[in-house]
N, C-alpha and C. Protein backbone atom coordinates (compact mmCIF):
# COMPACT_ATOMS: atom_id res chain seq x y z
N UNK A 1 -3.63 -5.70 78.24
CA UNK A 1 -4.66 -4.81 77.74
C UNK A 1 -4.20 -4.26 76.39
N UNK A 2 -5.11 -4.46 75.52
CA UNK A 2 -4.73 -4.08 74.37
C UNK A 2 -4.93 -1.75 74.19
N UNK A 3 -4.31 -1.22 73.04
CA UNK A 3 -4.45 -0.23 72.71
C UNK A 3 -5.89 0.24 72.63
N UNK A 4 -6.53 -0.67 72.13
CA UNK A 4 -8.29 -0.36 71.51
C UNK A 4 -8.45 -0.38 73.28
N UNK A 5 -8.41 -1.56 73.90
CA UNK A 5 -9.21 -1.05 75.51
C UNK A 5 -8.77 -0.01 76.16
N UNK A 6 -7.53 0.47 76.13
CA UNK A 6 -7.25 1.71 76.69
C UNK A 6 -8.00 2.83 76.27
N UNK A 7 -7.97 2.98 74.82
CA UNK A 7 -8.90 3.83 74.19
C UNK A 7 -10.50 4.37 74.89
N UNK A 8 -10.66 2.77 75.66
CA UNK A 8 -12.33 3.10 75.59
C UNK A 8 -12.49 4.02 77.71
N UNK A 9 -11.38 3.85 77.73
CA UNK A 9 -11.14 4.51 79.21
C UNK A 9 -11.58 6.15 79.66
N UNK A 10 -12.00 5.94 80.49
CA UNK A 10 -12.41 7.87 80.95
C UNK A 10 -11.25 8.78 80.75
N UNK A 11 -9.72 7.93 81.35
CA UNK A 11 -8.58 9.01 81.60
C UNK A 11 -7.71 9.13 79.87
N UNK A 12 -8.33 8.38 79.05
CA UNK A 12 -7.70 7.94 77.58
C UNK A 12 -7.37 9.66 77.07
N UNK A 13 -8.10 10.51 77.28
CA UNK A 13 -8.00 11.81 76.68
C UNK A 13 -7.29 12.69 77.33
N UNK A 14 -7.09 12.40 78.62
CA UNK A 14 -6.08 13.37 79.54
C UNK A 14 -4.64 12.32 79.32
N UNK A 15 -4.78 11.02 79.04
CA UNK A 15 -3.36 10.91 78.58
C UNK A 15 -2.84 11.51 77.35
N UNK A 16 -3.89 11.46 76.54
CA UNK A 16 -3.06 11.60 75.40
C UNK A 16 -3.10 13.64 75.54
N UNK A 17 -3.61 14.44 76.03
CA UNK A 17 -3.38 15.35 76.41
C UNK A 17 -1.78 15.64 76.99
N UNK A 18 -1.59 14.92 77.72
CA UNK A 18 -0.41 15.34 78.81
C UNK A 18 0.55 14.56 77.80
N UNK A 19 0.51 13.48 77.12
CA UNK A 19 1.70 13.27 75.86
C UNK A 19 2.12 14.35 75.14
N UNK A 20 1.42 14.50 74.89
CA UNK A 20 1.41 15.96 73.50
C UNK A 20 2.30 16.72 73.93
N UNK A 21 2.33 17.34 75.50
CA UNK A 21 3.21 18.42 76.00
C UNK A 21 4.37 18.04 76.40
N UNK A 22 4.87 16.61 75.69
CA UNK A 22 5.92 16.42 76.65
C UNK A 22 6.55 16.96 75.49
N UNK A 23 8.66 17.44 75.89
CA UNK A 23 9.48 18.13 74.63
C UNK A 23 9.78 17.57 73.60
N UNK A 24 9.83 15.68 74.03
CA UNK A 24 10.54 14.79 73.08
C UNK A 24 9.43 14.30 72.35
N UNK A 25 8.38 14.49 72.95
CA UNK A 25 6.83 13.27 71.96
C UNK A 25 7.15 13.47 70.20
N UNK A 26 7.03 15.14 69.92
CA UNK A 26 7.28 14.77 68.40
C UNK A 26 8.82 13.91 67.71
N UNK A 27 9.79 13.94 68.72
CA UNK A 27 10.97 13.49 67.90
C UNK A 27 10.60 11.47 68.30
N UNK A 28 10.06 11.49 69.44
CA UNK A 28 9.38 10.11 69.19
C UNK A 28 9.34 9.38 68.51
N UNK A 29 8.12 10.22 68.32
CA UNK A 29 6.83 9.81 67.13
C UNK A 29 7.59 9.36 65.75
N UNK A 30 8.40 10.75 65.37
CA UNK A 30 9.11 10.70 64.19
C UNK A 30 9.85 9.45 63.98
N UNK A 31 10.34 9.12 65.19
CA UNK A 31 11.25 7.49 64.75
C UNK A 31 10.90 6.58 65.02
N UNK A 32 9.64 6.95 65.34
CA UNK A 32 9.23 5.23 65.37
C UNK A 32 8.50 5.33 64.41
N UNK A 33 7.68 6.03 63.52
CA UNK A 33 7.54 6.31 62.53
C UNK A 33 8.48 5.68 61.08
N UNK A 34 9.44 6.69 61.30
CA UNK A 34 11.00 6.38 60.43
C UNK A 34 11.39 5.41 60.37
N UNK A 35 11.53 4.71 61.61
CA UNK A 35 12.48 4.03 61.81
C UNK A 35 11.86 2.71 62.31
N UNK A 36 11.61 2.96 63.99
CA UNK A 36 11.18 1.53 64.39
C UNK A 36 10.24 0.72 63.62
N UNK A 37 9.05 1.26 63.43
CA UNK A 37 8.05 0.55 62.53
C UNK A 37 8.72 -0.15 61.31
N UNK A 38 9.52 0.41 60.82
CA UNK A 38 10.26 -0.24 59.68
C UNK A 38 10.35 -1.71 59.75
N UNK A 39 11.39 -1.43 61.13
CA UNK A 39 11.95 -3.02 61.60
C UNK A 39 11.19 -3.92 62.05
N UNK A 40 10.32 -3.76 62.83
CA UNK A 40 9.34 -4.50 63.51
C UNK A 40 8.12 -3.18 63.74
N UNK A 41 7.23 -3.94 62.47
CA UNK A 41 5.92 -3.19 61.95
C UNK A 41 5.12 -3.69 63.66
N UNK A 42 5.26 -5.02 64.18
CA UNK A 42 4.24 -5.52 64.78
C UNK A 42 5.10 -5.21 66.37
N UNK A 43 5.54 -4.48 66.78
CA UNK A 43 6.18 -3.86 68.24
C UNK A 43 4.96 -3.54 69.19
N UNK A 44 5.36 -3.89 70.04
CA UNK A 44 4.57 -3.43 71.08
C UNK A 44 4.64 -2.44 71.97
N UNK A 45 3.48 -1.85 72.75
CA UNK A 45 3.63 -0.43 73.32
C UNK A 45 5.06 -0.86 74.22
N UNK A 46 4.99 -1.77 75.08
CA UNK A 46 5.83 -2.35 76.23
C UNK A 46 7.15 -2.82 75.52
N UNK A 47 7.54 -2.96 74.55
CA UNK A 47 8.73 -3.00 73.45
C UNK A 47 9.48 -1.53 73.33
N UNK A 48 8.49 -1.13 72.87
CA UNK A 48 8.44 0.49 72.16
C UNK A 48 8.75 0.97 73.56
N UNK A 49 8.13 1.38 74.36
CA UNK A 49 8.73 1.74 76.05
C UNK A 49 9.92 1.74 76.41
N UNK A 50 10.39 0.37 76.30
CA UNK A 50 11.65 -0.26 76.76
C UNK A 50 12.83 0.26 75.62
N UNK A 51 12.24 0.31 74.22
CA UNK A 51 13.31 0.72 73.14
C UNK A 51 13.89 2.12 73.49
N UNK A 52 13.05 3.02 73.34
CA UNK A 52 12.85 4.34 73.53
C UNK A 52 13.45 5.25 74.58
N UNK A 53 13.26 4.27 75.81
CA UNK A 53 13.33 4.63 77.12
C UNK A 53 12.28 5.59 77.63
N UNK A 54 11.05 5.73 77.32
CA UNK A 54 9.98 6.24 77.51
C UNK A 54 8.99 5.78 78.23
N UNK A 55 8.04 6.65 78.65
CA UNK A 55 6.43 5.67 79.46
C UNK A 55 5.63 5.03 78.64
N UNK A 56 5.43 3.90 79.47
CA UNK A 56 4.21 3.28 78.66
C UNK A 56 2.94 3.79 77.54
N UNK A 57 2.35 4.90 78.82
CA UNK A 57 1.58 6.06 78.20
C UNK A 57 2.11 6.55 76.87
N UNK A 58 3.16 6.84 76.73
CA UNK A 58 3.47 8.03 75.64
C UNK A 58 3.94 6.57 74.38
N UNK A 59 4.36 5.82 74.39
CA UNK A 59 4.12 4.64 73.76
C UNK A 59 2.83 4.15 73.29
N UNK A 60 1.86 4.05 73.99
CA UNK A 60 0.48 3.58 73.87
C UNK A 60 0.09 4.82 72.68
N UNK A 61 0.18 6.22 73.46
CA UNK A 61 -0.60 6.87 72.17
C UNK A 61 0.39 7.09 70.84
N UNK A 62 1.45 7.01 70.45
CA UNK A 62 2.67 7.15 69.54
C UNK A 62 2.02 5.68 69.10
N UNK A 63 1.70 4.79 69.19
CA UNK A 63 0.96 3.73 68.29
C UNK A 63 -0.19 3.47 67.93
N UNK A 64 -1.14 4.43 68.69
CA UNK A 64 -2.21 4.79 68.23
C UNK A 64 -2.49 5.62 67.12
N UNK A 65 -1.62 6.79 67.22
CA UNK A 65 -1.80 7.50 66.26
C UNK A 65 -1.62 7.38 64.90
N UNK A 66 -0.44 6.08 65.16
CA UNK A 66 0.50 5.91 64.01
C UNK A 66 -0.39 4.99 63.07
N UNK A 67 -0.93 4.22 64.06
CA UNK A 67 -1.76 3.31 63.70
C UNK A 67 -3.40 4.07 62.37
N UNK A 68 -3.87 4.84 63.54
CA UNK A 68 -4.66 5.24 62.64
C UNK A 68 -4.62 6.63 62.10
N UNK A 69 -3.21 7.00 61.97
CA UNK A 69 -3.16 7.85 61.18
C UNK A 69 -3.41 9.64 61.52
N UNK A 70 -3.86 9.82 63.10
CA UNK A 70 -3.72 10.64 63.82
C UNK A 70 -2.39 11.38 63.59
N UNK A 71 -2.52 12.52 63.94
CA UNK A 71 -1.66 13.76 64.27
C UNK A 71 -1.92 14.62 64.98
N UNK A 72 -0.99 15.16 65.86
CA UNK A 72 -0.80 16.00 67.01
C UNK A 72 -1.93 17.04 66.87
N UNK A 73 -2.59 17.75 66.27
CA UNK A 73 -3.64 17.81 65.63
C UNK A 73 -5.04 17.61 66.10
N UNK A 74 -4.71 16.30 66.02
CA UNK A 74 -6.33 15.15 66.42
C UNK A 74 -6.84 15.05 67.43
């Protein structure tokens, strides 16, 4: 399942809700931002998961955002 189909889901907004509150989401964000994207622009949520040591979920939206440019914010 790609990012865009998750998107179009009923629970898509209570995930990315319950991301937001986790302690580590912004230092995340920041390196994969910084950092991972650098190396491999084209990573996947299930990459990014496994790199991180994080949930799928909080992966899925940390590439969404990044993607289009979202912020904690949005």
């Amino acid at each position: 399942m790609s990012i865009e189909e998750y998107t179009k889901e009923k629970l898509w907004p209570i995930l990315i809700e319950t991301v937001h509150v986790l302690v580590m989401y912004p230092h995340h964000k920041g390196y994969t931002r910084e950092v991972i994207l650098h190396e491999r622009p084209d990573i996947t949520s299930a990459e990014l998961a496994t790199r991180l040591g994080i949930p799928l979920g909080e992966a899925l939206v940390i590439l969404f955002e990044l993607a289009s440019g979202r912020t904690l914010e949005s």
